[in-house]
Each structure stands twice: as C-alpha cells, then as structure tokens.
PDB file of N, CA and C in Angstrom:
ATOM      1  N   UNK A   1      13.179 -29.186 -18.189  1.00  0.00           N
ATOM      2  CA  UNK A   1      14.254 -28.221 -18.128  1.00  0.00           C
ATOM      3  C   UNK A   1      13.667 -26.827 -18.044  1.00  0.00           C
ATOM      4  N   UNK A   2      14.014 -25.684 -17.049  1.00  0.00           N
ATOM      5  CA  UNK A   2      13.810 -24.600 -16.788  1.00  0.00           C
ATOM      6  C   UNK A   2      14.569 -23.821 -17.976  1.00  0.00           C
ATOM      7  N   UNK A   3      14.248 -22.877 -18.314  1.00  0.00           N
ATOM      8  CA  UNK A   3      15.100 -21.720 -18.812  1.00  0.00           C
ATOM      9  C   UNK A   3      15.808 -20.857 -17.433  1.00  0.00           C
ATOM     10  N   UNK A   4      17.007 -20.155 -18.229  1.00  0.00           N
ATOM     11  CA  UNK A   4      17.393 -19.336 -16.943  1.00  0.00           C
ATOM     12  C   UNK A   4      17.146 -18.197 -17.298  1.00  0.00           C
ATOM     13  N   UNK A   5      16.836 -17.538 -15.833  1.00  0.00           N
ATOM     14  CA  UNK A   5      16.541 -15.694 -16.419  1.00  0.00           C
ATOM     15  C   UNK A   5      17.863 -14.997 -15.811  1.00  0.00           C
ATOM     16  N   UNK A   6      18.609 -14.340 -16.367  1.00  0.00           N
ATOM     17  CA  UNK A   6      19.026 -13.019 -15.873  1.00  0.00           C
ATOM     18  C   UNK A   6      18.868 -12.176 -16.229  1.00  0.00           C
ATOM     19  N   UNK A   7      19.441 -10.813 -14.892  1.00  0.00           N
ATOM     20  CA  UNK A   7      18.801  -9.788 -14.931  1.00  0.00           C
ATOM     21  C   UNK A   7      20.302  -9.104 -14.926  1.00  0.00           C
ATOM     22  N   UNK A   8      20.502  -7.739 -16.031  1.00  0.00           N
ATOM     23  CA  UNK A   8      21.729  -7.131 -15.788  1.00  0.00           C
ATOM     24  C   UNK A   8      21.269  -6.207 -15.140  1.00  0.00           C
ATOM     25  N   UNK A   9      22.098  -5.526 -14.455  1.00  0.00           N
ATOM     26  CA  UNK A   9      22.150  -4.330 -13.372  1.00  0.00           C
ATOM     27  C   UNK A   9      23.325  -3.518 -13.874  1.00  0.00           C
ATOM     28  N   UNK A  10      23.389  -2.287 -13.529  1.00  0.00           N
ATOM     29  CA  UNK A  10      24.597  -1.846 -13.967  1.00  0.00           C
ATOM     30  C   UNK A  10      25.352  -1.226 -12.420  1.00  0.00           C
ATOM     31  N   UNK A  11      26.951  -1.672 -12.346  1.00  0.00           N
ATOM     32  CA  UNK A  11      27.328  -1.698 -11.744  1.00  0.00           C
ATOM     33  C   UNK A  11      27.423   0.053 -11.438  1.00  0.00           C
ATOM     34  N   UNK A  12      27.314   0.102  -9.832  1.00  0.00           N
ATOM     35  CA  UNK A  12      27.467   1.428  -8.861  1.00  0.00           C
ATOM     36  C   UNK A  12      29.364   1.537  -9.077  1.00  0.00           C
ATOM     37  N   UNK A  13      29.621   1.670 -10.024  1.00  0.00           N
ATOM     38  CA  UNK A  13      30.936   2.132  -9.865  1.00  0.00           C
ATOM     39  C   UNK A  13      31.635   3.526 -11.397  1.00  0.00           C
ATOM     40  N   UNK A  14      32.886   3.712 -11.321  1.00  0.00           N
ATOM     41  CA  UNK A  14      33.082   4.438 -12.605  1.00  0.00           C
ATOM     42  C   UNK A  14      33.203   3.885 -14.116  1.00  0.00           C
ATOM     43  N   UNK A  15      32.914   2.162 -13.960  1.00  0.00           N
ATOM     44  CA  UNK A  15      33.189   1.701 -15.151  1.00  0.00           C
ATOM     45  C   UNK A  15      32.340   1.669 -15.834  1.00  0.00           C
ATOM     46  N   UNK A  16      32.472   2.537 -17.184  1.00  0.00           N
ATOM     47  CA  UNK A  16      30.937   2.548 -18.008  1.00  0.00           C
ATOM     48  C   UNK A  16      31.493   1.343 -18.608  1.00  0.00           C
ATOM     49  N   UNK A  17      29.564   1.460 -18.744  1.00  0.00           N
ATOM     50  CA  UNK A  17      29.255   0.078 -19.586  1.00  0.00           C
ATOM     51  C   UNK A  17      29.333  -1.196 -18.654  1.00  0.00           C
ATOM     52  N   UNK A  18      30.150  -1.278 -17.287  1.00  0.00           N
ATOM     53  CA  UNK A  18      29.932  -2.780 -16.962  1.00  0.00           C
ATOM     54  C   UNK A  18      28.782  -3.142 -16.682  1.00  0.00           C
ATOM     55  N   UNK A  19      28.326  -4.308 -16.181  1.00  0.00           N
ATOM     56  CA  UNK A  19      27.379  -4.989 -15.842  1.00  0.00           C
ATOM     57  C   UNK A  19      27.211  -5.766 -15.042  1.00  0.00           C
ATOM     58  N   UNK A  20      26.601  -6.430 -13.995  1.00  0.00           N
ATOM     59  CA  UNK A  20      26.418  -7.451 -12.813  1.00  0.00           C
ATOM     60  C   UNK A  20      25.455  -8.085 -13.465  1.00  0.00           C
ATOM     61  N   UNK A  21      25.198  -9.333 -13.398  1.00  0.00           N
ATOM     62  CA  UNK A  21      24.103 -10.395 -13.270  1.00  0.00           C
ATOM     63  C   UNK A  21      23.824 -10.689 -12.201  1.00  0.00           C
ATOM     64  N   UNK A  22      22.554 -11.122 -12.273  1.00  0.00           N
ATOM     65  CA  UNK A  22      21.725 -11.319 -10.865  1.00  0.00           C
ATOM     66  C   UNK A  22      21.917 -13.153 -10.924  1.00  0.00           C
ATOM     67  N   UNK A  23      22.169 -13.814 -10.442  1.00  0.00           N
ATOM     68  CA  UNK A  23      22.648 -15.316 -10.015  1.00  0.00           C
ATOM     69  C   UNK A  23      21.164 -15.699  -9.789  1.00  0.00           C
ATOM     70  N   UNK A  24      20.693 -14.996  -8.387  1.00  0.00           N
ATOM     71  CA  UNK A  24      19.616 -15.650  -7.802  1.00  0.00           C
ATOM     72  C   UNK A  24      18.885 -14.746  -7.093  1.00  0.00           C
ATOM     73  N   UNK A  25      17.326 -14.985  -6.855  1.00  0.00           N
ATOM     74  CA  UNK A  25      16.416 -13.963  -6.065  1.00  0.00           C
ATOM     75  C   UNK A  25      15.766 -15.095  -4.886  1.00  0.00           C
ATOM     76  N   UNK A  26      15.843 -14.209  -3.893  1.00  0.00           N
ATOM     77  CA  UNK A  26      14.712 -15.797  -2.835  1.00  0.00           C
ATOM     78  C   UNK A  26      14.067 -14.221  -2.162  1.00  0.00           C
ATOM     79  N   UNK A  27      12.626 -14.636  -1.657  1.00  0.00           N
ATOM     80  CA  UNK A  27      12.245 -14.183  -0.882  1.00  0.00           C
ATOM     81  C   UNK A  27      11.270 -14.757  -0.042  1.00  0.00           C
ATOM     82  N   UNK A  28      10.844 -14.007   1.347  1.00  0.00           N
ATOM     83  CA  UNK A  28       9.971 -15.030   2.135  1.00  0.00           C
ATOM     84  C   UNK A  28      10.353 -14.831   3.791  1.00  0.00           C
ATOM     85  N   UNK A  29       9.894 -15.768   4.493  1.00  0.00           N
ATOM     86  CA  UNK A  29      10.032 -14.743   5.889  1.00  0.00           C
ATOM     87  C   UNK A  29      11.269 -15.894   6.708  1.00  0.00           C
ATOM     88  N   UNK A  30      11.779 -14.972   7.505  1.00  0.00           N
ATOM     89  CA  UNK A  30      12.817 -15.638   8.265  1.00  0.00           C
ATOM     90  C   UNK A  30      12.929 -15.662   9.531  1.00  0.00           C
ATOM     91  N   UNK A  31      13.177 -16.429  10.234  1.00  0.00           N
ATOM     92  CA  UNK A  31      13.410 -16.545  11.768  1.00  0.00           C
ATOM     93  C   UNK A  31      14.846 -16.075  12.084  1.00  0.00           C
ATOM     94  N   UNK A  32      14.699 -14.417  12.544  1.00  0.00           N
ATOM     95  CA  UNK A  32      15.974 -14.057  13.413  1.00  0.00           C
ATOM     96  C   UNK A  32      15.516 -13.952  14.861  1.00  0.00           C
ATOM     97  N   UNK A  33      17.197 -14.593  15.321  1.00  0.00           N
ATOM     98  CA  UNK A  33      16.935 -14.531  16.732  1.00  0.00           C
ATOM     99  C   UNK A  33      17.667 -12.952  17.309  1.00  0.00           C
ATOM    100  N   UNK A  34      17.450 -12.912  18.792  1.00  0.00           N
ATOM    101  CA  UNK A  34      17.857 -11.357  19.262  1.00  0.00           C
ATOM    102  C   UNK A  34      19.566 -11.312  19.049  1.00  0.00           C
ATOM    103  N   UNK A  35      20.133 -10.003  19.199  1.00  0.00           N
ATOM    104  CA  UNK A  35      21.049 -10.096  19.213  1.00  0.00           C
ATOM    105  C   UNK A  35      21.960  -9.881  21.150  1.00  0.00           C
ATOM    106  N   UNK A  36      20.368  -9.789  21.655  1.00  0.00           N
ATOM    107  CA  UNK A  36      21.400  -9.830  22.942  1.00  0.00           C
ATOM    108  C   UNK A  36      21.847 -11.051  23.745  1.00  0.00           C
ATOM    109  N   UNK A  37      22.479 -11.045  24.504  1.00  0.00           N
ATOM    110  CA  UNK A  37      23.435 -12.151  25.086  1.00  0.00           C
ATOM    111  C   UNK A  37      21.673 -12.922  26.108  1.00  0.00           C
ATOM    112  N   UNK A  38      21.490 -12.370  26.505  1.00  0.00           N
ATOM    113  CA  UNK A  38      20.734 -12.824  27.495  1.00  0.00           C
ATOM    114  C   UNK A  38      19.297 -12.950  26.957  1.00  0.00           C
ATOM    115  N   UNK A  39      19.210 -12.677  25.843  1.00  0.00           N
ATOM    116  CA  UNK A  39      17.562 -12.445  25.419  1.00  0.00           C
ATOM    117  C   UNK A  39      17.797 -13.946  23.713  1.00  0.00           C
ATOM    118  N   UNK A  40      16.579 -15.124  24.329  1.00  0.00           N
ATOM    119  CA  UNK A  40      16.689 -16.424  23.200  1.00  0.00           C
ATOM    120  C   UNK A  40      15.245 -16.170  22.735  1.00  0.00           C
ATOM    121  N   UNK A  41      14.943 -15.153  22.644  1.00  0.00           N
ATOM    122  CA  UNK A  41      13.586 -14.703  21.850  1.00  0.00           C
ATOM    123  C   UNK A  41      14.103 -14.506  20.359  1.00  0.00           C
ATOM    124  N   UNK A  42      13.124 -15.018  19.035  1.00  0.00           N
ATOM    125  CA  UNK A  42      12.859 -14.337  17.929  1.00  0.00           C
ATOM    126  C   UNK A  42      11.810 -14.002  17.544  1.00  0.00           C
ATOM    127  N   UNK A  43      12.191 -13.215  15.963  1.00  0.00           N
ATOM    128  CA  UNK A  43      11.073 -12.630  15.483  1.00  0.00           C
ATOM    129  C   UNK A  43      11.408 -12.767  13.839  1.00  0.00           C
ATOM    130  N   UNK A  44      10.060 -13.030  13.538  1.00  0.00           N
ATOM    131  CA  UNK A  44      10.006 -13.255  11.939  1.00  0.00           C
ATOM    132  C   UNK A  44       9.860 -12.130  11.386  1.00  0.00           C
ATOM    133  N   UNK A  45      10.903 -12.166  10.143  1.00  0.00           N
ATOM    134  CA  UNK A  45      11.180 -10.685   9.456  1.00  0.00           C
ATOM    135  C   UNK A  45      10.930 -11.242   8.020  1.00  0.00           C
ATOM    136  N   UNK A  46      10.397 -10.359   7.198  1.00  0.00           N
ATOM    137  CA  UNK A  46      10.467 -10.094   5.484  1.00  0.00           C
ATOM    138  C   UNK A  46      11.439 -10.026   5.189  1.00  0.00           C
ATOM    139  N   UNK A  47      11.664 -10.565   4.308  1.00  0.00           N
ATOM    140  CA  UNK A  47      13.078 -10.672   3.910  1.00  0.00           C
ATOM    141  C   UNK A  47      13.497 -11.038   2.352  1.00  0.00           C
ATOM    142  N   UNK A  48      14.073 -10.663   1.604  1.00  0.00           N
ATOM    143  CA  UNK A  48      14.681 -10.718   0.041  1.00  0.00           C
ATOM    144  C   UNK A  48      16.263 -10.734  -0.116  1.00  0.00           C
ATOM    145  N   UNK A  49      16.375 -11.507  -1.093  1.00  0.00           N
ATOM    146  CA  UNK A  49      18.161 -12.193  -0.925  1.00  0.00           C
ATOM    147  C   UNK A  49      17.950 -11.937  -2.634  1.00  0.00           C
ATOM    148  N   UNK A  50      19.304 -11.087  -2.679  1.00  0.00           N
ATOM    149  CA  UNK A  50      20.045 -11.179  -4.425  1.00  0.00           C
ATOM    150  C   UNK A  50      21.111 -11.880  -4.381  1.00  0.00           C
ATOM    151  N   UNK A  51      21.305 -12.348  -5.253  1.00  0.00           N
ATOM    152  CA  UNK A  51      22.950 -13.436  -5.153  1.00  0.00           C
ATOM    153  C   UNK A  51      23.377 -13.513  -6.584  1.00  0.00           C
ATOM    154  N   UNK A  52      24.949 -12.241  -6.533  1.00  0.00           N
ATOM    155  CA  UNK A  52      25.328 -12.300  -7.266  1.00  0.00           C
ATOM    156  C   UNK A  52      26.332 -12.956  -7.823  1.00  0.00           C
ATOM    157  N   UNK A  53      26.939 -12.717  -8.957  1.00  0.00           N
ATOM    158  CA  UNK A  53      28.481 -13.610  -9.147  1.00  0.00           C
ATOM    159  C   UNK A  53      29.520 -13.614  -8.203  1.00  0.00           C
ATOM    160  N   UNK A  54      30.045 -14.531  -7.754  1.00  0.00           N
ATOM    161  CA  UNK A  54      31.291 -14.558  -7.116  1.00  0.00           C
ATOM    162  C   UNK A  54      30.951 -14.661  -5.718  1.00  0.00           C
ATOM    163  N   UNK A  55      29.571 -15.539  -5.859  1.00  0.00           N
ATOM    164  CA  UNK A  55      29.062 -15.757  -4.096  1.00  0.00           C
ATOM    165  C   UNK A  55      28.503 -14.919  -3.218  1.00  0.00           C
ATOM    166  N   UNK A  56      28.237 -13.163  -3.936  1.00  0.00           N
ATOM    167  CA  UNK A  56      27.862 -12.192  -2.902  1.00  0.00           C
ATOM    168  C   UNK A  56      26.545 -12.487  -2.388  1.00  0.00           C
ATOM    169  N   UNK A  57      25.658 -12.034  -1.596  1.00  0.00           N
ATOM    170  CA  UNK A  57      24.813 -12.060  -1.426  1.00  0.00           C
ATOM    171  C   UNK A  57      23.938 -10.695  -0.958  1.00  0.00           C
ATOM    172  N   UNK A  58      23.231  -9.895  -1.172  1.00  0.00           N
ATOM    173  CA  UNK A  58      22.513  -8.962  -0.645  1.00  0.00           C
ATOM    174  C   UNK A  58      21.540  -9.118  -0.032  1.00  0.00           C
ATOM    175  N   UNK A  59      21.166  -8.872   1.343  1.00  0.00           N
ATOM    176  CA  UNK A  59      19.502  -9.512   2.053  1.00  0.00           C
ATOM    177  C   UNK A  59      19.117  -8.177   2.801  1.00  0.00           C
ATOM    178  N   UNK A  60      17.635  -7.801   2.050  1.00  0.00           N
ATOM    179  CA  UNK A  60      17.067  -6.741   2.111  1.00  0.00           C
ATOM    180  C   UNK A  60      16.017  -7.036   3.398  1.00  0.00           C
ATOM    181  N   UNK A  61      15.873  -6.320   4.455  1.00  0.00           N
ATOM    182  CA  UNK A  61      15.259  -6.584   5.405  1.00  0.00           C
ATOM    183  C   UNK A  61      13.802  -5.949   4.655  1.00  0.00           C
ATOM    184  N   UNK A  62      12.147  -6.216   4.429  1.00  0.00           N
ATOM    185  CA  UNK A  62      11.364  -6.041   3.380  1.00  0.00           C
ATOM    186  C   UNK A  62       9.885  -5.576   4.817  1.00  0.00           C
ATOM    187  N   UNK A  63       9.280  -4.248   4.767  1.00  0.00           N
ATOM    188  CA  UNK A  63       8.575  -4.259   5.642  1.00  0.00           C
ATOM    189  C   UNK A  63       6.981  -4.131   4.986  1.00  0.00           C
ATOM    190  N   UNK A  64       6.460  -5.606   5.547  1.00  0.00           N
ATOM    191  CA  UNK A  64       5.540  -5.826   5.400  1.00  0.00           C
ATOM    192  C   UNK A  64       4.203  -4.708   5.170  1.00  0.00           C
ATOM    193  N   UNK A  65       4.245  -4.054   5.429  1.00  0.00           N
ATOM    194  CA  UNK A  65       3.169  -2.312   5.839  1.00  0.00           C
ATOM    195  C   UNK A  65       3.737  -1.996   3.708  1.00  0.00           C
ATOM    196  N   UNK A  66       4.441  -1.847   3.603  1.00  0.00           N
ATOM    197  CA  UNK A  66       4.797  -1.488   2.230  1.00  0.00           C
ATOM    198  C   UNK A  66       4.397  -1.969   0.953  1.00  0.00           C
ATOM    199  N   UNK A  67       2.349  -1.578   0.806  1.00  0.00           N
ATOM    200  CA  UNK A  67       2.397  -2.260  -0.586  1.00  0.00           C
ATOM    201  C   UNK A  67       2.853  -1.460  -1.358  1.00  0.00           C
ATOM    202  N   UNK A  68       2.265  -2.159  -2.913  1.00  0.00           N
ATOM    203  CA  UNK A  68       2.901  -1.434  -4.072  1.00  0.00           C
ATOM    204  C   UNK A  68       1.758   0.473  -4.129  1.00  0.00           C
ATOM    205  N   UNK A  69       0.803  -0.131  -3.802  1.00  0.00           N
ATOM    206  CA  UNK A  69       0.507   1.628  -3.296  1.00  0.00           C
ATOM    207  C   UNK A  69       1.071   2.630  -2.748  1.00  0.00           C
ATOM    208  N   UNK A  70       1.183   1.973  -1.706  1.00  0.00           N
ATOM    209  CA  UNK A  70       1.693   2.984  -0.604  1.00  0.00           C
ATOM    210  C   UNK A  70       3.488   3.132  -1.194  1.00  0.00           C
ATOM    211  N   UNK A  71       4.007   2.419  -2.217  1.00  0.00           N
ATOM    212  CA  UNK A  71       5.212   3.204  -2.761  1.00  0.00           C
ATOM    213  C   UNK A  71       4.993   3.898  -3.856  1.00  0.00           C
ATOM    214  N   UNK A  72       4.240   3.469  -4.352  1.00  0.00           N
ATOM    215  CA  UNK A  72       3.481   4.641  -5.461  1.00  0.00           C
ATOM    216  C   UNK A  72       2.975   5.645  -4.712  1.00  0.00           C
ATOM    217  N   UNK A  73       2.488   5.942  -3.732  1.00  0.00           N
ATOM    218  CA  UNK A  73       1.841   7.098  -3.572  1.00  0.00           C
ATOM    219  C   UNK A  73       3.297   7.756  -2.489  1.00  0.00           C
ATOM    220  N   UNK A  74       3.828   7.629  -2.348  1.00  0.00           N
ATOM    221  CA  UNK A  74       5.369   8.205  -1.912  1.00  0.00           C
ATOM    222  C   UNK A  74       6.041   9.074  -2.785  1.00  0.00           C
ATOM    223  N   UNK A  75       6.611   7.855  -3.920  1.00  0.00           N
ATOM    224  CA  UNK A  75       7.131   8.752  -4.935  1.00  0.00           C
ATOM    225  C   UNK A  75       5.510   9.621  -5.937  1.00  0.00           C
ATOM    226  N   UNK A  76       4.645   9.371  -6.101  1.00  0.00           N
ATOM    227  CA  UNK A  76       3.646  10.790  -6.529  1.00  0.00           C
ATOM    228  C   UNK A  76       4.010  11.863  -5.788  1.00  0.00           C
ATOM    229  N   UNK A  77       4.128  11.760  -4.128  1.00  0.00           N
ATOM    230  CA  UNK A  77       4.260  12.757  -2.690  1.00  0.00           C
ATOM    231  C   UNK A  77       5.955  13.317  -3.781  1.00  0.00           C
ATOM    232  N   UNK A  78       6.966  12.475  -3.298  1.00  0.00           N
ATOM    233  CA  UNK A  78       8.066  13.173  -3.759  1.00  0.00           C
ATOM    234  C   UNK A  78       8.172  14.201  -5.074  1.00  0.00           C
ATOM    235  N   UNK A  79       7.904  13.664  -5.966  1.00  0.00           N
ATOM    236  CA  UNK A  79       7.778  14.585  -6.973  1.00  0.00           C
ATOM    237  C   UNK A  79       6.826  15.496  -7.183  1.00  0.00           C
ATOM    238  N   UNK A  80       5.390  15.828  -6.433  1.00  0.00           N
ATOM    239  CA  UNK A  80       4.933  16.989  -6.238  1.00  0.00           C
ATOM    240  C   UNK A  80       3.688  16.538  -7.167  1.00  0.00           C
ATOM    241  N   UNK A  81       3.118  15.130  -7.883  1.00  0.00           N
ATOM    242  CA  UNK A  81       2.162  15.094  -8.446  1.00  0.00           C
ATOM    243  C   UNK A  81       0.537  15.016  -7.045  1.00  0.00           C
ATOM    244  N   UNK A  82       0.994  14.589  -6.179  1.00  0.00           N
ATOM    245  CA  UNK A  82      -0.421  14.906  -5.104  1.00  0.00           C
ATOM    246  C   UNK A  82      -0.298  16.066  -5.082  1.00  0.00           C
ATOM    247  N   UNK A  83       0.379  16.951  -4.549  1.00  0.00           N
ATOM    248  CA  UNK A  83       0.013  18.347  -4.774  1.00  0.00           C
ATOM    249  C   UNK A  83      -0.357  18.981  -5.131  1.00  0.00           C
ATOM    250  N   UNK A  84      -0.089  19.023  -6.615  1.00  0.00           N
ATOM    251  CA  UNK A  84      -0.516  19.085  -7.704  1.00  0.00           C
ATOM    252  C   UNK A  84      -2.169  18.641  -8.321  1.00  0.00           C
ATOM    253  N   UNK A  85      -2.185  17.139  -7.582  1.00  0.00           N
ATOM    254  CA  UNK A  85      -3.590  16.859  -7.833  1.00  0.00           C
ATOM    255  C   UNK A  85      -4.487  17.310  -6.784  1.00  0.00           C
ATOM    256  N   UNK A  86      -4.113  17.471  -5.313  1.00  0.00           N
ATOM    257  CA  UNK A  86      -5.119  18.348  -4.638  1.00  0.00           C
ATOM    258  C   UNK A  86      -5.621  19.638  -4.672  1.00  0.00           C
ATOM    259  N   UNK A  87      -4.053  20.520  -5.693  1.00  0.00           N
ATOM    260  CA  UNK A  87      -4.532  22.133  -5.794  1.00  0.00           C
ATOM    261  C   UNK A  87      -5.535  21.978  -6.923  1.00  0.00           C
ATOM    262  N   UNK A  88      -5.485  20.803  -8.165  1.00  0.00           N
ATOM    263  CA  UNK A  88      -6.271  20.728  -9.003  1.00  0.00           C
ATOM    264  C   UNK A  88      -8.194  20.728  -8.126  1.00  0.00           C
ATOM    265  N   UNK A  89      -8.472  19.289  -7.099  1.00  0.00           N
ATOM    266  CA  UNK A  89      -9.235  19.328  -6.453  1.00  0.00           C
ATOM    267  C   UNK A  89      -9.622  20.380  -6.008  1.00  0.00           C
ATOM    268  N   UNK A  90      -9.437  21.057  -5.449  1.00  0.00           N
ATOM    269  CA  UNK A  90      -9.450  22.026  -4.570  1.00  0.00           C
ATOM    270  C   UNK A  90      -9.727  23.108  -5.343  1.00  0.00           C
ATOM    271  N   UNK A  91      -9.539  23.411  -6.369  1.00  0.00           N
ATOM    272  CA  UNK A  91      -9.846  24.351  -7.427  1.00  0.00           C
ATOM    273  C   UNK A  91     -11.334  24.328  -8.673  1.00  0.00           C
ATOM    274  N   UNK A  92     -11.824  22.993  -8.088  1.00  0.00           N
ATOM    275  CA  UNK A  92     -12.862  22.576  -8.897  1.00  0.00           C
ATOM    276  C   UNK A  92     -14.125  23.157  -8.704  1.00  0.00           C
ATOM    277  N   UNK A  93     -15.038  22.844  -9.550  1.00  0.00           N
ATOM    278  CA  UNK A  93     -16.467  23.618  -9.033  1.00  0.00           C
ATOM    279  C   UNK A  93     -17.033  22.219  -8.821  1.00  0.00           C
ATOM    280  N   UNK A  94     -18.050  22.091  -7.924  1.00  0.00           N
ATOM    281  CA  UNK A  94     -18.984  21.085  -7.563  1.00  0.00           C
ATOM    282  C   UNK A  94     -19.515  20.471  -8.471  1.00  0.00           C
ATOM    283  N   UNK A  95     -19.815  21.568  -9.553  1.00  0.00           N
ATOM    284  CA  UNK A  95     -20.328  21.251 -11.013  1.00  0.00           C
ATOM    285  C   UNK A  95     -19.849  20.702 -11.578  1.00  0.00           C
ATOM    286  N   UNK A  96     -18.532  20.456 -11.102  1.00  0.00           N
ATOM    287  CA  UNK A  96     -17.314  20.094 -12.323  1.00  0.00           C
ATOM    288  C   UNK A  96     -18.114  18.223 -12.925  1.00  0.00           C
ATOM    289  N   UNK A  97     -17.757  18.004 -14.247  1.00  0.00           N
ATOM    290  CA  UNK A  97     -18.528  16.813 -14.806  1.00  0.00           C
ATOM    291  C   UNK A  97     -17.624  15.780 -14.022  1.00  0.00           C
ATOM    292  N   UNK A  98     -16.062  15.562 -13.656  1.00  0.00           N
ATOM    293  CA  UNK A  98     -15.605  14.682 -13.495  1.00  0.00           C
ATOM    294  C   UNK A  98     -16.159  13.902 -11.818  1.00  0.00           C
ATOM    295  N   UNK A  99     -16.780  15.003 -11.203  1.00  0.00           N
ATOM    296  CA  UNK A  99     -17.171  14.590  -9.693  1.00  0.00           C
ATOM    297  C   UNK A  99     -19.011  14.369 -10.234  1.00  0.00           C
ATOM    298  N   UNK A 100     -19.504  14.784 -11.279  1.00  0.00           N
ATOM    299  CA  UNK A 100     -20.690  14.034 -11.130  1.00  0.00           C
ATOM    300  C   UNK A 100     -20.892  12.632 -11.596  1.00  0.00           C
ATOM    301  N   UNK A 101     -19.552  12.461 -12.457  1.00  0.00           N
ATOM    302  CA  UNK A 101     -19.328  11.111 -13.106  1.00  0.00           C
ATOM    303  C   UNK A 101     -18.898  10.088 -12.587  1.00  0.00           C
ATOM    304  N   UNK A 102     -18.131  10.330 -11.121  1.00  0.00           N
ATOM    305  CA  UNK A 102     -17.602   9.315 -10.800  1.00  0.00           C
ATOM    306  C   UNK A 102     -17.366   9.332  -9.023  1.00  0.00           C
ATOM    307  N   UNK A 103     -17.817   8.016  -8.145  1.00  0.00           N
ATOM    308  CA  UNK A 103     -17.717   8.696  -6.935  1.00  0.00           C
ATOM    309  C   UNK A 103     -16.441   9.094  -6.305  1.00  0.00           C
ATOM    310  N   UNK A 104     -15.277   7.831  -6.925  1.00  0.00           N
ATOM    311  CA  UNK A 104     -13.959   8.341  -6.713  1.00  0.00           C
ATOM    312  C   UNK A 104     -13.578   9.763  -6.479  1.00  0.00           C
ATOM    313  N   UNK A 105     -13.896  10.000  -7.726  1.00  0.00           N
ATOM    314  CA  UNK A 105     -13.624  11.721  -7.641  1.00  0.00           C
ATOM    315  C   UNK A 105     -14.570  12.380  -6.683  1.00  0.00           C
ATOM    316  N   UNK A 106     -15.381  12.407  -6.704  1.00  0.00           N
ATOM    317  CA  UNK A 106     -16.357  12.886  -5.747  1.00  0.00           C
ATOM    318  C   UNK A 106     -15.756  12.727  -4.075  1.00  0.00           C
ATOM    319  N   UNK A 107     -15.373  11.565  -4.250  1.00  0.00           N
ATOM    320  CA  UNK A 107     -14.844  11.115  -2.456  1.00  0.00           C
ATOM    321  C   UNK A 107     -13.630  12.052  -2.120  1.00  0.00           C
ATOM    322  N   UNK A 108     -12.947  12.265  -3.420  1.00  0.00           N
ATOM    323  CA  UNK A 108     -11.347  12.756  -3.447  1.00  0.00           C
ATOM    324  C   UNK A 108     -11.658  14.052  -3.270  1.00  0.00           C
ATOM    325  N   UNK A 109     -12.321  14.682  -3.882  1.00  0.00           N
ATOM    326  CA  UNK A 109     -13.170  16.067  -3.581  1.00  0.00           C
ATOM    327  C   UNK A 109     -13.550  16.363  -2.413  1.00  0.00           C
ATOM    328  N   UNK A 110     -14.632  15.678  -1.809  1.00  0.00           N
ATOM    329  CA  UNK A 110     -14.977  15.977  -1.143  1.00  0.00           C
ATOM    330  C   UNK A 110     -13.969  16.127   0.739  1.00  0.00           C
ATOM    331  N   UNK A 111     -12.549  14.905   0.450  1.00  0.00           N
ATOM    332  CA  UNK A 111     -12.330  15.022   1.426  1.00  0.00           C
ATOM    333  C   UNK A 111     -10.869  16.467   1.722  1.00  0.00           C
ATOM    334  N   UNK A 112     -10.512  16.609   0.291  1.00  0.00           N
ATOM    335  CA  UNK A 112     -10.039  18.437  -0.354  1.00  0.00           C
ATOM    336  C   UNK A 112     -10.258  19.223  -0.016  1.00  0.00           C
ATOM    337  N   UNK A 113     -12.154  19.302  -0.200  1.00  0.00           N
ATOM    338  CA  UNK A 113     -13.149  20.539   0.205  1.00  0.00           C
ATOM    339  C   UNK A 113     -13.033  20.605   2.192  1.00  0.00           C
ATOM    340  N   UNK A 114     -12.789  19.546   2.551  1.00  0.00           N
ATOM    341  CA  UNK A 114     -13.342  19.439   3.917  1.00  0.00           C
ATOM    342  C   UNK A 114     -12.019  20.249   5.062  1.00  0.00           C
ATOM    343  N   UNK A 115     -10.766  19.842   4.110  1.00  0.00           N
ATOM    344  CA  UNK A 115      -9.214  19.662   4.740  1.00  0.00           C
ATOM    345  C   UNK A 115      -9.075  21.172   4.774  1.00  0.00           C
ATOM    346  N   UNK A 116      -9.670  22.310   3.849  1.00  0.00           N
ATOM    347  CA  UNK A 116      -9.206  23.468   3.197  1.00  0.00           C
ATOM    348  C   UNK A 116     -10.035  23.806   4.245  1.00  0.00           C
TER     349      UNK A 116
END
C-alpha cells in the first residue's frame, strides 16, 4: 500500500483561506501532432499534467533548455542580485583573498575585469 501525498495550493480567487488539492502530477514527453490540415508530421514536447478535483486538468508545455540553473539565475537577474554581484566583482582588488582562494572566483573576476 502507497501512502497518498497531497499538495494544497491556494486558490487564485477572493476566497480567503480556500484551498485546491492537487489529485495528480504526470510528467514526461508527448507525441503532438501538427495542427494543420495538410501537415501529418509530429513533434515530441515536455510536458507536465496537474489534475485537480472535479476532473480539471492543467498541462504545462515544459522547455527542455530550462534547468534548475538557468531559473535560478533569472530570478537572481530579476531581482538585481547579479548586478549586484558583478558591481561587487568589478570593484575588487586582484589582491582581494577571495580570488586567491578560489578559481571560481577568480574565473568570475576575471571574466568582470575583461567585460568592463
């Protein structure tokens, strides 16, 4: 016997306090075909399905290029922490201990120093 997991969400509407449960999650790749009349070509898409109460279903088209980096380093971009960390870079002395300690920093530096 499995345990069941749900997940509450809180509903996009004015009712405080309600709640949605999540039913079901699938993800994985899918065969869509074209949508034109004359074209019987497909193409496999990423794809994620929520399924909530009362039969809904949500299916998130999911693009492969999108790791968890590259959305982390988006929202850092949005809120102004790269910026922030390049004016830091960019403000450093060569001397600085954190670029003799580590090449990371050193690489991150150096490609700061090069851009300016």
């Amino acid at each position: 016997r499995k345990d069941i997991v749900m997940y509450a969400t809180p509903v996009d509407s004015a009712d405080c306090g309600a709640v949605r449960y999540i039913q079901n999650f699938a993800a994985g790749l899918a065969q869509v075909k074209s949508w034109q009349e004359d074209d019987d070509s497909s193409s496999m898409k990423y794809a994620a399905m929520i399924g909530w109460s009362g039969g809904k279903i949500d299916v998130y088209e999911l693009n492969a290029e999108e790791t968890r980096e590259n959305l982390l380093l988006d929202k850092l971009a949005e809120r102004g922490t790269l910026s922030n960390f390049v004016k830091m870079l960019m403000n450093m002395e060569k001397s600085h201990n954190l670029l003799e300690s580590s090449t990371l920093w050193k690489q991150a530096w150096d490609e700061c120093t090069k851009a300016n």
